[in-house]
Each structure stands twice: as structure tokens, then as C-alpha cells.
C-alpha atoms as a PDB file:
ATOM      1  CA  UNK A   1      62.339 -28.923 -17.484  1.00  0.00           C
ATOM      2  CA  UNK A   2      61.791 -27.115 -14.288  1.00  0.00           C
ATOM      3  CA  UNK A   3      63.507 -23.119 -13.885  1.00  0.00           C
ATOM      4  CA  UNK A   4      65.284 -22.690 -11.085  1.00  0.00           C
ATOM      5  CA  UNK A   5      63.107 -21.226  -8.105  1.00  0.00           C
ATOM      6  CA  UNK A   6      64.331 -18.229  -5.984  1.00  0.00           C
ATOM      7  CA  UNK A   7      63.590 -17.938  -2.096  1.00  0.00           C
ATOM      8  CA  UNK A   8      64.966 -16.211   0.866  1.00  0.00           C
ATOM      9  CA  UNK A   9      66.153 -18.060   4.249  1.00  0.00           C
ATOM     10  CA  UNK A  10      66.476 -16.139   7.245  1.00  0.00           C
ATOM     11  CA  UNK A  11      69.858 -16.843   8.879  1.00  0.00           C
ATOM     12  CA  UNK A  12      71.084 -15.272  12.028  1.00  0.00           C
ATOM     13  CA  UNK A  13      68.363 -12.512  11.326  1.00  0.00           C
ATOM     14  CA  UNK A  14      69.872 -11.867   8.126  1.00  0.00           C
ATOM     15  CA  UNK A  15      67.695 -12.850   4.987  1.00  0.00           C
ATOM     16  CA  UNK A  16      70.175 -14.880   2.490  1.00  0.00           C
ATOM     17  CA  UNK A  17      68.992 -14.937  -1.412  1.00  0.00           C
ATOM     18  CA  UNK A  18      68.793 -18.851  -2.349  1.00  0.00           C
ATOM     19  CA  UNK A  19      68.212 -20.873  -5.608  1.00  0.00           C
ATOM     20  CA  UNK A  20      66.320 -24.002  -5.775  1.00  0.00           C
ATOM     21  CA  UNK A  21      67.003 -27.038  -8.371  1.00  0.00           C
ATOM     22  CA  UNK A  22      65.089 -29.530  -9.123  1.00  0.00           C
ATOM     23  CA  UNK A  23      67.558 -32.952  -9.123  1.00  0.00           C
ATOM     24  CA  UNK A  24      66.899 -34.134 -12.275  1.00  0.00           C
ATOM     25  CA  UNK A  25      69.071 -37.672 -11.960  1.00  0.00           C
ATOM     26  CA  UNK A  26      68.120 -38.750  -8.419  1.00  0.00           C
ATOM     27  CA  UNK A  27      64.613 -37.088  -7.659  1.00  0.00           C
ATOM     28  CA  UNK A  28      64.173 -34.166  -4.851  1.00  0.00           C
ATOM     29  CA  UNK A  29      65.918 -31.044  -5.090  1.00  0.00           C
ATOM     30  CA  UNK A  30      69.285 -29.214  -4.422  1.00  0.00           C
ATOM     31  CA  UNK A  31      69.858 -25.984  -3.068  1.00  0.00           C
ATOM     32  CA  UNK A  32      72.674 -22.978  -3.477  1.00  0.00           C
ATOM     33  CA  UNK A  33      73.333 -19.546  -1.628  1.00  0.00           C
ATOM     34  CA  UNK A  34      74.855 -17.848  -4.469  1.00  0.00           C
ATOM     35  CA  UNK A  35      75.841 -15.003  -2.269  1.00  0.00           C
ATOM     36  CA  UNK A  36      78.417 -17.443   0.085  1.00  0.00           C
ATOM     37  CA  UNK A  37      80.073 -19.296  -2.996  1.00  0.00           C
ATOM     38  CA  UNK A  38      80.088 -23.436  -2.582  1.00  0.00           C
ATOM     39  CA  UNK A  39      77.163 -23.051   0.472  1.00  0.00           C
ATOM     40  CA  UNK A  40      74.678 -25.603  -1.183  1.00  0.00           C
ATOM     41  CA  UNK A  41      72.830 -28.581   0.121  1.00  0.00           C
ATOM     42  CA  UNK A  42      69.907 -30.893  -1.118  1.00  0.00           C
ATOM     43  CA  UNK A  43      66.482 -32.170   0.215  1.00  0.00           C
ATOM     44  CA  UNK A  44      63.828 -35.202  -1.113  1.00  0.00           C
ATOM     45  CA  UNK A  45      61.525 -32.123  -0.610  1.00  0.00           C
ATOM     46  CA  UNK A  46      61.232 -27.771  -1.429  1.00  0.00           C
ATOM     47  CA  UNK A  47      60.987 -27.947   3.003  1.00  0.00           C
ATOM     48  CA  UNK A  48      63.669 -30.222   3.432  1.00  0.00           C
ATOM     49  CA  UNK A  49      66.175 -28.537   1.099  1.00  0.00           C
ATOM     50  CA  UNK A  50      65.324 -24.875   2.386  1.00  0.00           C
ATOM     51  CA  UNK A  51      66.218 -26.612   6.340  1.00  0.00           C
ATOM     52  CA  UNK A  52      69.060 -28.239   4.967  1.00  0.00           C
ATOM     53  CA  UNK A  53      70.443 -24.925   3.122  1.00  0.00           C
ATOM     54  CA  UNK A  54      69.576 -22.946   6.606  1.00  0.00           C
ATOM     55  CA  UNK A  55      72.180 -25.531   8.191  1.00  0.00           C
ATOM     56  CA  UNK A  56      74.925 -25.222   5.426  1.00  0.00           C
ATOM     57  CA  UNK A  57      74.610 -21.482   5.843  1.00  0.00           C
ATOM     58  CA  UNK A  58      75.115 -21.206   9.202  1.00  0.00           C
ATOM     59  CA  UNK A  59      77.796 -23.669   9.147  1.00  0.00           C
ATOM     60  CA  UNK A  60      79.483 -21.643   6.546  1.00  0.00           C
ATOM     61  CA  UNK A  61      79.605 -18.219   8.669  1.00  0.00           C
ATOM     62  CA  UNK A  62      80.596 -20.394  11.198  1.00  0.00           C
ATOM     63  CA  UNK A  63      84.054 -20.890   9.208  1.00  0.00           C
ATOM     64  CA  UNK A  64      84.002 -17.616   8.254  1.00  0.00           C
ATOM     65  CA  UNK A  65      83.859 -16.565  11.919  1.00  0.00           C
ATOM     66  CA  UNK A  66      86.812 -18.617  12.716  1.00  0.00           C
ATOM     67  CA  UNK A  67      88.573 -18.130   9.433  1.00  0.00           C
ATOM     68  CA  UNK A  68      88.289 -14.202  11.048  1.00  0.00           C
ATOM     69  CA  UNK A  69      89.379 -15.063  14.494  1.00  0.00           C
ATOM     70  CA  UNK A  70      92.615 -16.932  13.440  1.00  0.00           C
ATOM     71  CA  UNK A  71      93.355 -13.848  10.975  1.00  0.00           C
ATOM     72  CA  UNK A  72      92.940 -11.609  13.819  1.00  0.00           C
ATOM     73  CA  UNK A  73      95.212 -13.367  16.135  1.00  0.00           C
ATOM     74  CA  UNK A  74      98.250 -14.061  13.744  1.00  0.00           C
END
């Protein structure tokens, strides 16, 4: 069985620790930023997951943006 491999995304010019999985039940991979808990994502391929987890991490600071904005206004 495959380790877990570690990369680093560039987000917003900030570099974002990520771990890649191998799927094990359906084939390709999945993908977590441990640093911005529940940001994960999958690919059929090491490319396509490392896209995909660029997406989910800027969608997440997207809600954390907002999540900030409606804090600030309340």
C-alpha cells in the first residue's frame, strides 16, 4: 500500500502544505490541506487532484473571507 505523498500548492501567492492519497476503492487519488481542516478534493490523476485541491482551497478562503466580512459587520 501506497504512503501518503506530501506537496505544496501555491494559492493566492501563499504556498499551502497538501497530502496526497491514493483511492484505494475507486482508482485515482484524493487530496487534503491539513492546514484548512475539511479542504480536500480528488482527481483520476496526481495533476488532476493537485488542480482540483487548488480550487477547494481557494474556495475555502473564499468562505473564510466572507465568514470575516459578516463578523465584521454584525
Amino acid at each position: 500500500m501506497q504512503k501518503e505523498r506530501k506537496y505544496n500548492v501555491m494559492v493566492r501567492g501563499k504556498k499551502y502544505p497538501v497530502l496526497l492519497h491514493a483511492d484505494t476503492e475507486d482508482g485515482g487519488y484524493w487530496i487534503e490541506c491539513p492546514s484548512l481542516p475539511g479542504c480536500a478534493s480528488q482527481g483520476d490523476t496526481v495533476e488532476e487532484a493537485l488542480e482540483m485541491i487548488r480550487d477547494a482551497i481557494e474556495g475555502n478562503l473564499d468562505i473564510i473571507r466572507e465568514d470575516k466580512k459578516v463578523k465584521k459587520a454584525s
